[in-house]
Protein backbone atom coordinates (compact mmCIF):
# COMPACT_ATOMS: atom_id res chain seq x y z
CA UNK A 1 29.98 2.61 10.45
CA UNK A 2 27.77 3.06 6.62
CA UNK A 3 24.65 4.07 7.89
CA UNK A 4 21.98 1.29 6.43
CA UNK A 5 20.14 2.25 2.97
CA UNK A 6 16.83 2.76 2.79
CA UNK A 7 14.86 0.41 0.75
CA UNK A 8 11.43 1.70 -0.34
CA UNK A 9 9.16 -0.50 -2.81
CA UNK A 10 5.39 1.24 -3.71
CA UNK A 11 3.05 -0.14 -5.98
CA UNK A 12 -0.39 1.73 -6.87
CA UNK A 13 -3.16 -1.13 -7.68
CA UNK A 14 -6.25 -0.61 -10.32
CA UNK A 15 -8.36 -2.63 -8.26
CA UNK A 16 -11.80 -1.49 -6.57
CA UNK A 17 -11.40 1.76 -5.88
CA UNK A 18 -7.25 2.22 -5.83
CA UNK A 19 -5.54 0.77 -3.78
CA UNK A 20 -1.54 1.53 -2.42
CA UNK A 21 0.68 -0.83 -1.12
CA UNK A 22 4.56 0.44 0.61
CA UNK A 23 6.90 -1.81 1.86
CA UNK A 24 9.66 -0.29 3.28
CA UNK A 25 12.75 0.45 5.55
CA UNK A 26 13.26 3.42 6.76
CA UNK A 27 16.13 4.64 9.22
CA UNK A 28 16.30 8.31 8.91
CA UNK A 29 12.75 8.72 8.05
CA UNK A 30 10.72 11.79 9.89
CA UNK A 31 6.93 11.70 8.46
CA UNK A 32 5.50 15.35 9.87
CA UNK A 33 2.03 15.46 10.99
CA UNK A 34 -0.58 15.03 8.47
CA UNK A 35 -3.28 12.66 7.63
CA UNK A 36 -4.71 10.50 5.01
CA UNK A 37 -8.16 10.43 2.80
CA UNK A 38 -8.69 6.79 3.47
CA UNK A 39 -7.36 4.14 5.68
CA UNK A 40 -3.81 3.08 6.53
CA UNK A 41 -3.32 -0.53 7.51
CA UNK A 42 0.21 -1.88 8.84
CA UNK A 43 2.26 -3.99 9.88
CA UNK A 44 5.31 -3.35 11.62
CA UNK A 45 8.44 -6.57 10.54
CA UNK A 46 11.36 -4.87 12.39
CA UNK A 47 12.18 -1.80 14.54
CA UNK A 48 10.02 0.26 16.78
CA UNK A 49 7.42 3.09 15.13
CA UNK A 50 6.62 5.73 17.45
CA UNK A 51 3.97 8.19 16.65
CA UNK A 52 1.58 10.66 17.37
CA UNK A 53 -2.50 10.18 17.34
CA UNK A 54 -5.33 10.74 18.21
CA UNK A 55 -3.80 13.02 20.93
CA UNK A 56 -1.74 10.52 22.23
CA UNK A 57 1.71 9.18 21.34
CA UNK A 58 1.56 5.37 20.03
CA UNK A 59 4.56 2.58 19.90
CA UNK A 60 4.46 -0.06 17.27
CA UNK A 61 7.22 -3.21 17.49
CA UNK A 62 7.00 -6.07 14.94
CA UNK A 63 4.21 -8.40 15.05
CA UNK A 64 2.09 -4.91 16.25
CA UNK A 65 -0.72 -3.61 13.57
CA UNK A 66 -0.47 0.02 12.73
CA UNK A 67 -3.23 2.07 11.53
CA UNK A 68 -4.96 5.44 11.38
CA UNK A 69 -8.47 6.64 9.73
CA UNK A 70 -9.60 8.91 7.74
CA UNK A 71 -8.72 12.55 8.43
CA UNK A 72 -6.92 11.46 11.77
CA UNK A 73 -3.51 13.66 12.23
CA UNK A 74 -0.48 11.51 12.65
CA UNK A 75 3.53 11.56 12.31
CA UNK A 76 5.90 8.86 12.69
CA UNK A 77 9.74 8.28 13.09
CA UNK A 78 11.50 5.25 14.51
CA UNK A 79 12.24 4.95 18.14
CA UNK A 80 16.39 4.95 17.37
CA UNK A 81 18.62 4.76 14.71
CA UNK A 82 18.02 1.34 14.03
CA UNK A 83 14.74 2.74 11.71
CA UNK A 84 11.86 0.40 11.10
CA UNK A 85 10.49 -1.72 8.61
CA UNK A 86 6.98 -2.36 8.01
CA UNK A 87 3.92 -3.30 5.35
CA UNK A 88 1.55 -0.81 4.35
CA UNK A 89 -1.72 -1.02 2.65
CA UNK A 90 -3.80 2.60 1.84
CA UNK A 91 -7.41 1.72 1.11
CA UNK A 92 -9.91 4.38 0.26
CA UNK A 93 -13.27 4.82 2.14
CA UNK A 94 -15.04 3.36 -0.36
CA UNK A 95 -13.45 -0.03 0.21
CA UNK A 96 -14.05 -0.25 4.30
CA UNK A 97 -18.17 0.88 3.70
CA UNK A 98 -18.89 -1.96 0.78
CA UNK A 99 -17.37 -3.98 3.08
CA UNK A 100 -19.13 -2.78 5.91
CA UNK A 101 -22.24 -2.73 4.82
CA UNK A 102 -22.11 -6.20 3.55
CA UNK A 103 -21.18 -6.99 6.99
CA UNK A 104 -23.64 -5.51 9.26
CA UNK A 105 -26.30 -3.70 6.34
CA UNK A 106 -25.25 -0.14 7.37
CA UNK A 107 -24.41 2.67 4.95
CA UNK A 108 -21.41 4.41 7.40
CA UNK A 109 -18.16 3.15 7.53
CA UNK A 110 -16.32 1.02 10.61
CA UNK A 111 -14.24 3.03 12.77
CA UNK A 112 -11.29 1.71 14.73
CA UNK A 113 -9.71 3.64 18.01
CA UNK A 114 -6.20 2.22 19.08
CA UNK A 115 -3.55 3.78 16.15
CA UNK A 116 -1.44 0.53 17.35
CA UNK A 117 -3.20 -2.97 17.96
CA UNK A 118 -0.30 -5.25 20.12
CA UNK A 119 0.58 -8.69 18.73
CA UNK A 120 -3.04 -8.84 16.52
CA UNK A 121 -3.72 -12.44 16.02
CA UNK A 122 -4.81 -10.59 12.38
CA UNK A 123 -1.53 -9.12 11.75
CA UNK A 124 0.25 -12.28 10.23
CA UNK A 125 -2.56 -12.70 7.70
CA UNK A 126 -2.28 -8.84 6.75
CA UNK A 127 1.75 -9.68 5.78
CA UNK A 128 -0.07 -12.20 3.98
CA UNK A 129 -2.66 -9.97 2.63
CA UNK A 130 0.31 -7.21 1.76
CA UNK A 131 2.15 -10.46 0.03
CA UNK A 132 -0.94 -11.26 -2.28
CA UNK A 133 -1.78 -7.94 -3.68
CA UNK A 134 2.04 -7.44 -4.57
CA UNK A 135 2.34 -9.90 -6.35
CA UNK A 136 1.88 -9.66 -10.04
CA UNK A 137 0.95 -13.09 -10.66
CA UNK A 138 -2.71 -12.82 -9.12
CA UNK A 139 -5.65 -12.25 -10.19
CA UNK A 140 -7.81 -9.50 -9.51
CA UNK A 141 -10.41 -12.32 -8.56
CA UNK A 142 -8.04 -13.76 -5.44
CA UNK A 143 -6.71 -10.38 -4.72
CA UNK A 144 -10.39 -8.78 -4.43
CA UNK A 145 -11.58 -11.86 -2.39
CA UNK A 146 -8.42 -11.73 0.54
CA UNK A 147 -9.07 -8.44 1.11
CA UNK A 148 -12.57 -8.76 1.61
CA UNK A 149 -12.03 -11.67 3.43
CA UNK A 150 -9.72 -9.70 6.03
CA UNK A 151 -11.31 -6.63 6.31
CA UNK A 152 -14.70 -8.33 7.67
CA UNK A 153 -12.75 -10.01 10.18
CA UNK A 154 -10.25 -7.17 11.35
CA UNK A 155 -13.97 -4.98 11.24
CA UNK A 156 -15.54 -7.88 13.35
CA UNK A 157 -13.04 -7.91 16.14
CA UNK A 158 -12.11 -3.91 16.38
CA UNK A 159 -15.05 -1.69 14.82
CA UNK A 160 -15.61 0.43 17.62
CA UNK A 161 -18.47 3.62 17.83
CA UNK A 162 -17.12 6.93 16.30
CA UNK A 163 -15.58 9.32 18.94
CA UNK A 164 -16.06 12.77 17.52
CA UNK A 165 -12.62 15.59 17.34
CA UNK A 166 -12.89 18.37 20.14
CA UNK A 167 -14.64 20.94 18.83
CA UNK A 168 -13.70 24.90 19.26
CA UNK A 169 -16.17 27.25 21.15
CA UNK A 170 -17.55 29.66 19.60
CA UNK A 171 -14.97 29.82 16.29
CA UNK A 172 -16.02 27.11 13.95
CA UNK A 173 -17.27 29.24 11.10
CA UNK A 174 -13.97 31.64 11.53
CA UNK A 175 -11.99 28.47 10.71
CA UNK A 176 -14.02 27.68 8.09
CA UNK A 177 -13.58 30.66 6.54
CA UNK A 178 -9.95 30.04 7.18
CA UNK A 179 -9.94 26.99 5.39
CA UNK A 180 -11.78 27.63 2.39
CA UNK A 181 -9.37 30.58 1.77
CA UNK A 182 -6.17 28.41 2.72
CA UNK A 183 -7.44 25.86 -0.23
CA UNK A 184 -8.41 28.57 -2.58
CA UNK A 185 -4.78 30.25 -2.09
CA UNK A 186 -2.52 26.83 -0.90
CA UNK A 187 0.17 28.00 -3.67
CA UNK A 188 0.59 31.71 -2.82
CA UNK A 189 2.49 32.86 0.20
CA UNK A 190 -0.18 33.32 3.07
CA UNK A 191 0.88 35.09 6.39
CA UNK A 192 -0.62 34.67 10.04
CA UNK A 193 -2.11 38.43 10.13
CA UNK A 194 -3.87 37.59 6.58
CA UNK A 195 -5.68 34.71 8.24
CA UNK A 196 -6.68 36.35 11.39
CA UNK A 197 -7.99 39.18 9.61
CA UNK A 198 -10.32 36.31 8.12
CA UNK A 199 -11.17 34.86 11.15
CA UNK A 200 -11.53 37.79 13.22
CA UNK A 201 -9.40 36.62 15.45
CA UNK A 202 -5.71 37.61 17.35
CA UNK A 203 -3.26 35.77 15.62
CA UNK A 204 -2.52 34.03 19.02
CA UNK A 205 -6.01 32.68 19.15
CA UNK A 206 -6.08 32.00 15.77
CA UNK A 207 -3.04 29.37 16.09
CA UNK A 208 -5.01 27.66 19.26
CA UNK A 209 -8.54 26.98 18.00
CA UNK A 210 -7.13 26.10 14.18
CA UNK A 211 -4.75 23.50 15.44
CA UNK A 212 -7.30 22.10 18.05
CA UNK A 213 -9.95 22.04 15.00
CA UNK A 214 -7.83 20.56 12.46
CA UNK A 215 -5.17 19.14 13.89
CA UNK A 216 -1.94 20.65 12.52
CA UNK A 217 -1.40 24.48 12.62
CA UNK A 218 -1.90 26.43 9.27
CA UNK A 219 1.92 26.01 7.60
CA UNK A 220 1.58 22.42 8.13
CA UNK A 221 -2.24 22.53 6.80
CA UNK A 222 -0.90 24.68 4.03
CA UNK A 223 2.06 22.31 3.04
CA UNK A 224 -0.66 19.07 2.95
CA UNK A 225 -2.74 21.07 0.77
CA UNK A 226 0.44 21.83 -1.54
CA UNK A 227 1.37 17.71 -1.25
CA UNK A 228 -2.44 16.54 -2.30
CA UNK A 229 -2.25 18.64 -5.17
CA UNK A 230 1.47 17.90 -6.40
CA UNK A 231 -0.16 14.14 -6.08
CA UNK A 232 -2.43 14.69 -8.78
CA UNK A 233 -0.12 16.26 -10.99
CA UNK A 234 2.94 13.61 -10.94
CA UNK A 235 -0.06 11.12 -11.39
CA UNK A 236 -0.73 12.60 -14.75
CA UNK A 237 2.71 12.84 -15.57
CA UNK A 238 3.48 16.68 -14.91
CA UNK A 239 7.49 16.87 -14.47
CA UNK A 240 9.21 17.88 -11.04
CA UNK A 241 9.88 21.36 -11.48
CA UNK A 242 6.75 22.42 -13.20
CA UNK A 243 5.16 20.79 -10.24
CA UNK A 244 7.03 22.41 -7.36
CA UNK A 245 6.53 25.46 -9.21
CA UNK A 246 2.74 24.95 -9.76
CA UNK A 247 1.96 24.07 -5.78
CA UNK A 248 4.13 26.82 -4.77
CA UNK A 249 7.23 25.43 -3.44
CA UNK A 250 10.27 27.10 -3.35
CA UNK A 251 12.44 24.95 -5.66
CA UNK A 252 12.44 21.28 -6.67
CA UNK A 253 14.74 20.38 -3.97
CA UNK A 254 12.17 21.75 -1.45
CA UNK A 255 9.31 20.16 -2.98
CA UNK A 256 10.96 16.80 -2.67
CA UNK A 257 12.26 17.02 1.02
CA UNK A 258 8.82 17.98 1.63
CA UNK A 259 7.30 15.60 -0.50
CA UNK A 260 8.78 12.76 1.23
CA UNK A 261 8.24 14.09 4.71
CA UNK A 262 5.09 13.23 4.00
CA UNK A 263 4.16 10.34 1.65
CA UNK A 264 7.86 8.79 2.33
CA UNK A 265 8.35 8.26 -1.31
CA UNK A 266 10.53 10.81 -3.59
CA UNK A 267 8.10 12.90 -6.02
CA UNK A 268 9.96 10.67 -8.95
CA UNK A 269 9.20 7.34 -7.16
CA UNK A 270 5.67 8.14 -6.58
CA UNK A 271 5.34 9.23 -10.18
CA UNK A 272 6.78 6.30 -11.46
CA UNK A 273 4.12 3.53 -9.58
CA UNK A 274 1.10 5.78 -10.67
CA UNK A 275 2.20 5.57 -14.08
């Protein structure tokens, strides 16, 4: 039996801040652990999403809302080979603390706990929501004013008080050292001793506190940093191979299996909906 297709549709929006929308169905899909700069709002139409945080593993079925925060480590693959099909909507900080702070008059920004919220009585209007900013025919006006409109009620019913990441012992300036060389050197190829060397640390140790600190162990920290970057570069038009060969990446088939591990979208269909 033809395995399905996957149909992927991703539209970048000039409106506030930026905003990205995905719709898509994936089957095959295997998103490795990384996280986001803003928010991630979803909802899940078909399928079963299972994924990982926040330390715990998460299940999302359709008519379940989806979402992670800022800086939170996550994956995501589909229960079985049936894949999954869901709404997404990528806001940037900016967006949740205007509409925060017109909400409740502080300057912070809401913070929600569960990475899956079970049949949401809010996640029909965010299809809706995901159905008005797509389409081309509205206004800026309209679009602007339904997502206002929905964020103050999802932050109304789920805003919860920050719980902070573990933090390491006695290691938190070793890894900071860590990571300011790991962003300084993201395209060059770093090795485990190099790193512990900077952290004073055993390799093995190394590995533990950097993962519990961050949240993904240094390839996978090293391979976001080489994503964010390529990012920028497609968005102003740079072509595939320059950019695999500018973030490091072996070849431009590498840089696109890893590209979409990550984002879901092919480095040419993520360049085409930013320009």
């Amino acid at each position: 039996m033809k395995e399905p297709k996957e149909r992927i549709a991703a539209q970048h929006l000039v409106l506030s801040s930026g905003i990205d929308l995905l719709q898509a169905s994936y089957h095959r899909q295997h998103f490795n652990r990384h996280s986001h700069d803003g928010y991630a709002f979803g909802i899940i139409t078909r399928g079963q999403l299972d994924f990982f945080y926040r330390h715990q593993n998460w299940h999302a079925l359709p008519g379940d809302i989806n979402l992670v925060v800022p800086g939170e480590v996550h994956d995501g693959q589909a229960k079985n080979s049936d894949g999954w099909d869901y709404r997404m909507i990528y806001l940037p900080p900016s967006i949740l603390e205007n509409a925060f702070c017109q909400l409740t008059g502080q300057d912070d920004l809401p913070w929600f706990l569960p990475g899956s919220i079970v049949q949401s009585p809010l996640a029909a209007p965010l299809a809706s929501l995901h159905a008005c900013l797509s389409d081309a025919e509205t206004g800026p006006l309209q679009k602007e004013s339904a997502l206002l409109c929905w964020l103050t009620a999802f932050i109304q019913r789920y805003n919860q008080a920050k719980v902070s990441n573990p933090t390491p012992g006695a290691e938190p300036l070793a890894i900071a050292r860590v990571l300011d060389y790991m962003q300084a050197e993201f395209t060059h190829v770093i090795s485990l001793q190099t790193l512990a060397n900077i952290a004073h640390l055993s390799p093995y140790h190394l590995l533990r506190v950097f993962e519990k600190t961050v949240g993904l162990p240094p390839h996978l920290y090293q391979q976001q940093l080489r994503i964010q970057k390529a990012k920028q570069l497609l968005a102003i038009g740079q072509p595939l191979a320059v950019t695999a060969l500018n973030t490091g990446f072996f070849d431009q088939s590498h840089f696109c299996r890893q590209f979409k591990k990550i984002t879901g979208l092919t480095p040419a269909g993520y360049q085409k909906i930013m320009r």
